[in-house]
PDB file of N, CA and C in Angstrom:
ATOM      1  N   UNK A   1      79.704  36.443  81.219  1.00  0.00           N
ATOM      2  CA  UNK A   1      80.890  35.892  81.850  1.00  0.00           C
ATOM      3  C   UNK A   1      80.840  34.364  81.809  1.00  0.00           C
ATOM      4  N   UNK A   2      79.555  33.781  81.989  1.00  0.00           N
ATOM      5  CA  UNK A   2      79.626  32.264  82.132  1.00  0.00           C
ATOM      6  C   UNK A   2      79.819  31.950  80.558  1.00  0.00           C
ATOM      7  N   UNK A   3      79.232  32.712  79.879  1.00  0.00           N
ATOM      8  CA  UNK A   3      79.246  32.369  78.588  1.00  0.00           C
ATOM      9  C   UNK A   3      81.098  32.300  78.148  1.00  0.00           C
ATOM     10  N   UNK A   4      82.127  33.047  78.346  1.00  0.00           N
ATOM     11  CA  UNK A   4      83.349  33.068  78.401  1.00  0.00           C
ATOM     12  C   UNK A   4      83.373  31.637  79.101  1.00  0.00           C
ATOM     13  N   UNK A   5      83.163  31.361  80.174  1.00  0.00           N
ATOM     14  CA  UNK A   5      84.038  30.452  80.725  1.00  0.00           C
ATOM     15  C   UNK A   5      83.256  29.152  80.117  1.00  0.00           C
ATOM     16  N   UNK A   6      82.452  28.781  79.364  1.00  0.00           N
ATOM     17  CA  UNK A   6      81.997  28.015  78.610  1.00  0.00           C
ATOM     18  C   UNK A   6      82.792  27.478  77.235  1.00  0.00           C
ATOM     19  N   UNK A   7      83.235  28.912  76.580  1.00  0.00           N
ATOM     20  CA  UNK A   7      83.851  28.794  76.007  1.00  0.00           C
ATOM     21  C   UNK A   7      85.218  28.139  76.000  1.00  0.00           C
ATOM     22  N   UNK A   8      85.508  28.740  76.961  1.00  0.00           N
ATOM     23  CA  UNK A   8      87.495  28.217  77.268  1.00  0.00           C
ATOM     24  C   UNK A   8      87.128  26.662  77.382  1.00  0.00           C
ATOM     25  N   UNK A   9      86.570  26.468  78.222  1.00  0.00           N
ATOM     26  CA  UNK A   9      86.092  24.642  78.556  1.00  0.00           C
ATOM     27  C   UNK A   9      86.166  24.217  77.490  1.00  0.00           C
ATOM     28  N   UNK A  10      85.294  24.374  76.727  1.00  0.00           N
ATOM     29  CA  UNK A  10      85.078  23.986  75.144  1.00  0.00           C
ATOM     30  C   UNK A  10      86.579  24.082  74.235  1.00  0.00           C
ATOM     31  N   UNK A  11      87.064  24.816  74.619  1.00  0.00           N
ATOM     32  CA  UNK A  11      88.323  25.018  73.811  1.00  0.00           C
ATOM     33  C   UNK A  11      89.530  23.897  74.642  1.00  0.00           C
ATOM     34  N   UNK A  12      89.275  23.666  75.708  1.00  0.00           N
ATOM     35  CA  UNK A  12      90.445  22.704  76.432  1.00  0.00           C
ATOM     36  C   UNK A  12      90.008  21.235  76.248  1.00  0.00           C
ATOM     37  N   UNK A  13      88.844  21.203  75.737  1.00  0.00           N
ATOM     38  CA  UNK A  13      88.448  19.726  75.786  1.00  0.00           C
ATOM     39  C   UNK A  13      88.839  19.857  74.286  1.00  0.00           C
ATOM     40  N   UNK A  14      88.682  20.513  73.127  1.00  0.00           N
ATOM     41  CA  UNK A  14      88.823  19.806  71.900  1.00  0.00           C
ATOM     42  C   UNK A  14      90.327  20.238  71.751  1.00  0.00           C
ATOM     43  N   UNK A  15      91.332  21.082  72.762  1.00  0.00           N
ATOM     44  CA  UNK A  15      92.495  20.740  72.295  1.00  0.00           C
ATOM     45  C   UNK A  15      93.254  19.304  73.207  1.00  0.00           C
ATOM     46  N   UNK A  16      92.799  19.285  74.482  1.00  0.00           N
ATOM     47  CA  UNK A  16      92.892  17.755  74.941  1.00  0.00           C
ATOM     48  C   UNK A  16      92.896  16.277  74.167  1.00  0.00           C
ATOM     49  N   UNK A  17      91.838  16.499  73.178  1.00  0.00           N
ATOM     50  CA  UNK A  17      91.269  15.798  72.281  1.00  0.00           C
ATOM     51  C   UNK A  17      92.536  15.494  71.332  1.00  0.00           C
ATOM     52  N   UNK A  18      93.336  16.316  70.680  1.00  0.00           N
ATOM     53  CA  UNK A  18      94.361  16.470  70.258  1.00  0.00           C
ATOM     54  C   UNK A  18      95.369  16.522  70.235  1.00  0.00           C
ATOM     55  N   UNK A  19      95.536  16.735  71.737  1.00  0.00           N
ATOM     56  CA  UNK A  19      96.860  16.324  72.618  1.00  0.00           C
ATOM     57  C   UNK A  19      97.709  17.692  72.544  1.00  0.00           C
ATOM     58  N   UNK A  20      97.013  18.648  72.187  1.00  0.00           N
ATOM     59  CA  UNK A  20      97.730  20.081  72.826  1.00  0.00           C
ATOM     60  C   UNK A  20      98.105  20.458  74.193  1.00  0.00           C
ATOM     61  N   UNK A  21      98.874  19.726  74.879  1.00  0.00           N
ATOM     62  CA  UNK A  21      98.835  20.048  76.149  1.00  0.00           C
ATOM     63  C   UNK A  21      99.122  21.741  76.858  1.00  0.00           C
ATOM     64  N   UNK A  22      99.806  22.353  75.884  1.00  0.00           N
ATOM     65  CA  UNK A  22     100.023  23.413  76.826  1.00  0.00           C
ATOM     66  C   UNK A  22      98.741  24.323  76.408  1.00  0.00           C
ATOM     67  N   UNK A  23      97.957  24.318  75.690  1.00  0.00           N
ATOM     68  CA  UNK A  23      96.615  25.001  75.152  1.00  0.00           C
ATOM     69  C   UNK A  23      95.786  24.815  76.006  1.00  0.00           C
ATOM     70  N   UNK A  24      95.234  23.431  76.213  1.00  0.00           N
ATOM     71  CA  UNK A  24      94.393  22.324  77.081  1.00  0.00           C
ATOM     72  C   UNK A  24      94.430  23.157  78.369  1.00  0.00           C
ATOM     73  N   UNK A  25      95.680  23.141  79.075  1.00  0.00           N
ATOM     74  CA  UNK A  25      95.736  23.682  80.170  1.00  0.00           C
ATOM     75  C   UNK A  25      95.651  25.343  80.469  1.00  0.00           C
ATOM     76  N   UNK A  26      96.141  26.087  79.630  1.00  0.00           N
ATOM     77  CA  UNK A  26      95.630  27.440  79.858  1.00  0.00           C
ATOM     78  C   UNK A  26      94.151  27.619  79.676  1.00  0.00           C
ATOM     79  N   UNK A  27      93.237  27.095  78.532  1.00  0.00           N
ATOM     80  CA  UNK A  27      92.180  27.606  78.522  1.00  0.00           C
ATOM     81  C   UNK A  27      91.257  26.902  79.872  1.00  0.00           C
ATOM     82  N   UNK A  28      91.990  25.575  80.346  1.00  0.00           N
ATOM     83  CA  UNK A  28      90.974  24.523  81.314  1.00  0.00           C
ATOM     84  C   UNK A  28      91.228  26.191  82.680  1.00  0.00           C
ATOM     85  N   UNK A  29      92.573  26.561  82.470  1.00  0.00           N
ATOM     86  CA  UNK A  29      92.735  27.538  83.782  1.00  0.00           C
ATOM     87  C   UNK A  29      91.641  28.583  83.551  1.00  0.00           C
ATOM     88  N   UNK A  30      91.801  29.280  82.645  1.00  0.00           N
ATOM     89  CA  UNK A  30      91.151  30.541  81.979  1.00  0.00           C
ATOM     90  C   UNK A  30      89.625  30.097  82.674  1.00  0.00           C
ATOM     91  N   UNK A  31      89.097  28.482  82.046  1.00  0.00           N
ATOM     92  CA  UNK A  31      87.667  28.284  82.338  1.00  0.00           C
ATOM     93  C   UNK A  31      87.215  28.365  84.058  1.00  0.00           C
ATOM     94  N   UNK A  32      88.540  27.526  84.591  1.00  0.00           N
ATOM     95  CA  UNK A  32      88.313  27.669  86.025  1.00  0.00           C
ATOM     96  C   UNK A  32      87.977  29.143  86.730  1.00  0.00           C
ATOM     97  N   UNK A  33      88.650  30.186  86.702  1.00  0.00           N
ATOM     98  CA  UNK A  33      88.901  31.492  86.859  1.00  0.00           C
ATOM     99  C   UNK A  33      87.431  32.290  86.661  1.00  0.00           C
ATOM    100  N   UNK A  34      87.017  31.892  85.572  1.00  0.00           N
ATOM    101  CA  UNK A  34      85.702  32.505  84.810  1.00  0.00           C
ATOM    102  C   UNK A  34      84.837  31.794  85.478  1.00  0.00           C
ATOM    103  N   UNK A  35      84.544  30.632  85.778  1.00  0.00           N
ATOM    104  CA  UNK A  35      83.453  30.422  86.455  1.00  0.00           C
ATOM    105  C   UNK A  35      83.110  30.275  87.990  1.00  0.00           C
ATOM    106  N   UNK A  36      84.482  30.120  88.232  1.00  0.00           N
ATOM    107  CA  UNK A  36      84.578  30.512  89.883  1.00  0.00           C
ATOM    108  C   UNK A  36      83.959  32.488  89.892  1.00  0.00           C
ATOM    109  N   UNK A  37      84.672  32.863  89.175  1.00  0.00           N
ATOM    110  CA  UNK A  37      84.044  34.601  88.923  1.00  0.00           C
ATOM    111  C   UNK A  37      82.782  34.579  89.055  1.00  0.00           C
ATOM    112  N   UNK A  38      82.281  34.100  88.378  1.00  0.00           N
ATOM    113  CA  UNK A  38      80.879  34.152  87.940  1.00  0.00           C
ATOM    114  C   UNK A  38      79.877  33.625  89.050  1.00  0.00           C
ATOM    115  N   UNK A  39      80.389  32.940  89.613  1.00  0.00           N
ATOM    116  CA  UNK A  39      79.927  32.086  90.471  1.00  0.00           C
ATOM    117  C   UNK A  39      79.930  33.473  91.673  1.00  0.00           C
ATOM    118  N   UNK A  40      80.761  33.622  91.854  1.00  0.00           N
ATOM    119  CA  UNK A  40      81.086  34.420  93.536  1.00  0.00           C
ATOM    120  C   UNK A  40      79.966  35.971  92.772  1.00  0.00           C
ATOM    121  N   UNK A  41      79.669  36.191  91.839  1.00  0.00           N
ATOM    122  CA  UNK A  41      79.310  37.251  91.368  1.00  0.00           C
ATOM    123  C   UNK A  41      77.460  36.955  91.321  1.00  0.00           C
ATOM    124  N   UNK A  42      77.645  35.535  90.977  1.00  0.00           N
ATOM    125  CA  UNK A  42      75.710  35.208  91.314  1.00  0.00           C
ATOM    126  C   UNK A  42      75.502  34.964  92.680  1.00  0.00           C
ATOM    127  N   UNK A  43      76.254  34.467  93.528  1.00  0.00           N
ATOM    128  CA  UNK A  43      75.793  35.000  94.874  1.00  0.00           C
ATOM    129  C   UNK A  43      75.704  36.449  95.467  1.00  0.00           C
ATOM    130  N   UNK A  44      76.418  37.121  94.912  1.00  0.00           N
ATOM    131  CA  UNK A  44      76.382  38.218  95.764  1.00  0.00           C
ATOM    132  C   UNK A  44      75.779  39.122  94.811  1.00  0.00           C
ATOM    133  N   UNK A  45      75.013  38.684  93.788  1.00  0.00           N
ATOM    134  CA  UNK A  45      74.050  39.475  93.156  1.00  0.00           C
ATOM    135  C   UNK A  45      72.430  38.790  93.771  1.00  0.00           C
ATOM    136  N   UNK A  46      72.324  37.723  94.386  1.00  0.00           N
ATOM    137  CA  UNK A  46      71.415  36.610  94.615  1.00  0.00           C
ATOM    138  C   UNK A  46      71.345  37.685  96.295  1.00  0.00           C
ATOM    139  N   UNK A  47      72.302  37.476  96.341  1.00  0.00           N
ATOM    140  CA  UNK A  47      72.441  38.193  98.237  1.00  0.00           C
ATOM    141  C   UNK A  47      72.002  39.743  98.519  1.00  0.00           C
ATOM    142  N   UNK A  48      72.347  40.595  97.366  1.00  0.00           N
ATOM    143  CA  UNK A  48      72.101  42.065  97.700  1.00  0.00           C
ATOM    144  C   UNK A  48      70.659  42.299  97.229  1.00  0.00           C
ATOM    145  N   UNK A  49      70.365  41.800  96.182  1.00  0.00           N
ATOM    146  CA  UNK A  49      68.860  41.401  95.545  1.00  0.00           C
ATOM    147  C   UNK A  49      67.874  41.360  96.566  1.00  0.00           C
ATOM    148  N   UNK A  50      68.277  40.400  97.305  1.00  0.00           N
ATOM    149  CA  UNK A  50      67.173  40.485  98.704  1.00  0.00           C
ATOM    150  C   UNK A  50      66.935  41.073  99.693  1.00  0.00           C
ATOM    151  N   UNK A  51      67.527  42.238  99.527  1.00  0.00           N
ATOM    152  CA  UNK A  51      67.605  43.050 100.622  1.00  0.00           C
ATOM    153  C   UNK A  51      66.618  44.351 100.634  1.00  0.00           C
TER     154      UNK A  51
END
Protein backbone atom coordinates (compact mmCIF):
# COMPACT_ATOMS: atom_id res chain seq x y z
CA UNK A 1 0.00 0.00 0.00
CA UNK A 2 2.78 2.52 0.88
CA UNK A 3 4.43 1.36 -2.07
CA UNK A 4 1.09 2.69 -4.18
CA UNK A 5 1.06 5.81 -2.44
CA UNK A 6 4.74 6.35 -3.31
CA UNK A 7 3.99 5.94 -6.49
CA UNK A 8 1.10 8.48 -7.10
CA UNK A 9 3.55 11.14 -5.27
CA UNK A 10 6.03 10.36 -7.79
CA UNK A 11 3.61 10.71 -10.51
CA UNK A 12 2.23 14.33 -9.18
CA UNK A 13 5.58 15.72 -8.78
CA UNK A 14 6.82 14.86 -12.38
CA UNK A 15 3.44 15.93 -13.78
CA UNK A 16 3.70 19.29 -11.61
CA UNK A 17 7.02 19.50 -13.17
CA UNK A 18 5.19 19.91 -16.42
CA UNK A 19 2.47 21.82 -15.53
CA UNK A 20 -0.28 19.13 -15.79
CA UNK A 21 -2.42 20.51 -13.38
CA UNK A 22 -5.39 18.42 -13.38
CA UNK A 23 -3.05 15.03 -13.25
CA UNK A 24 -0.74 16.70 -10.48
CA UNK A 25 -3.71 16.97 -8.40
CA UNK A 26 -5.53 13.68 -8.66
CA UNK A 27 -2.53 11.55 -8.21
CA UNK A 28 -1.10 14.27 -5.15
CA UNK A 29 -5.02 13.19 -3.83
CA UNK A 30 -4.75 9.45 -4.70
CA UNK A 31 -1.10 9.77 -2.71
CA UNK A 32 -2.73 11.52 0.23
CA UNK A 33 -5.56 8.79 0.66
CA UNK A 34 -2.92 5.89 0.36
CA UNK A 35 -0.79 6.98 2.89
CA UNK A 36 -3.05 8.30 5.38
CA UNK A 37 -4.48 4.36 4.75
CA UNK A 38 -1.50 2.98 5.38
CA UNK A 39 -0.70 4.89 8.08
CA UNK A 40 -4.05 4.25 10.21
CA UNK A 41 -3.39 0.47 9.12
CA UNK A 42 0.39 0.45 10.79
CA UNK A 43 -0.99 1.56 13.89
CA UNK A 44 -3.52 -0.65 14.37
CA UNK A 45 -1.42 -3.47 13.17
CA UNK A 46 1.48 -1.96 15.72
CA UNK A 47 -1.59 -1.90 18.41
CA UNK A 48 -3.21 -5.45 18.07
CA UNK A 49 0.41 -6.99 17.71
CA UNK A 50 0.88 -6.24 21.30
CA UNK A 51 -1.59 -7.71 22.76
Amino acid sequence: MLHYALVFLVIAIIAAVFGFGGIAGTAAGFAKILFFAFLIMAVLSFLFKRK
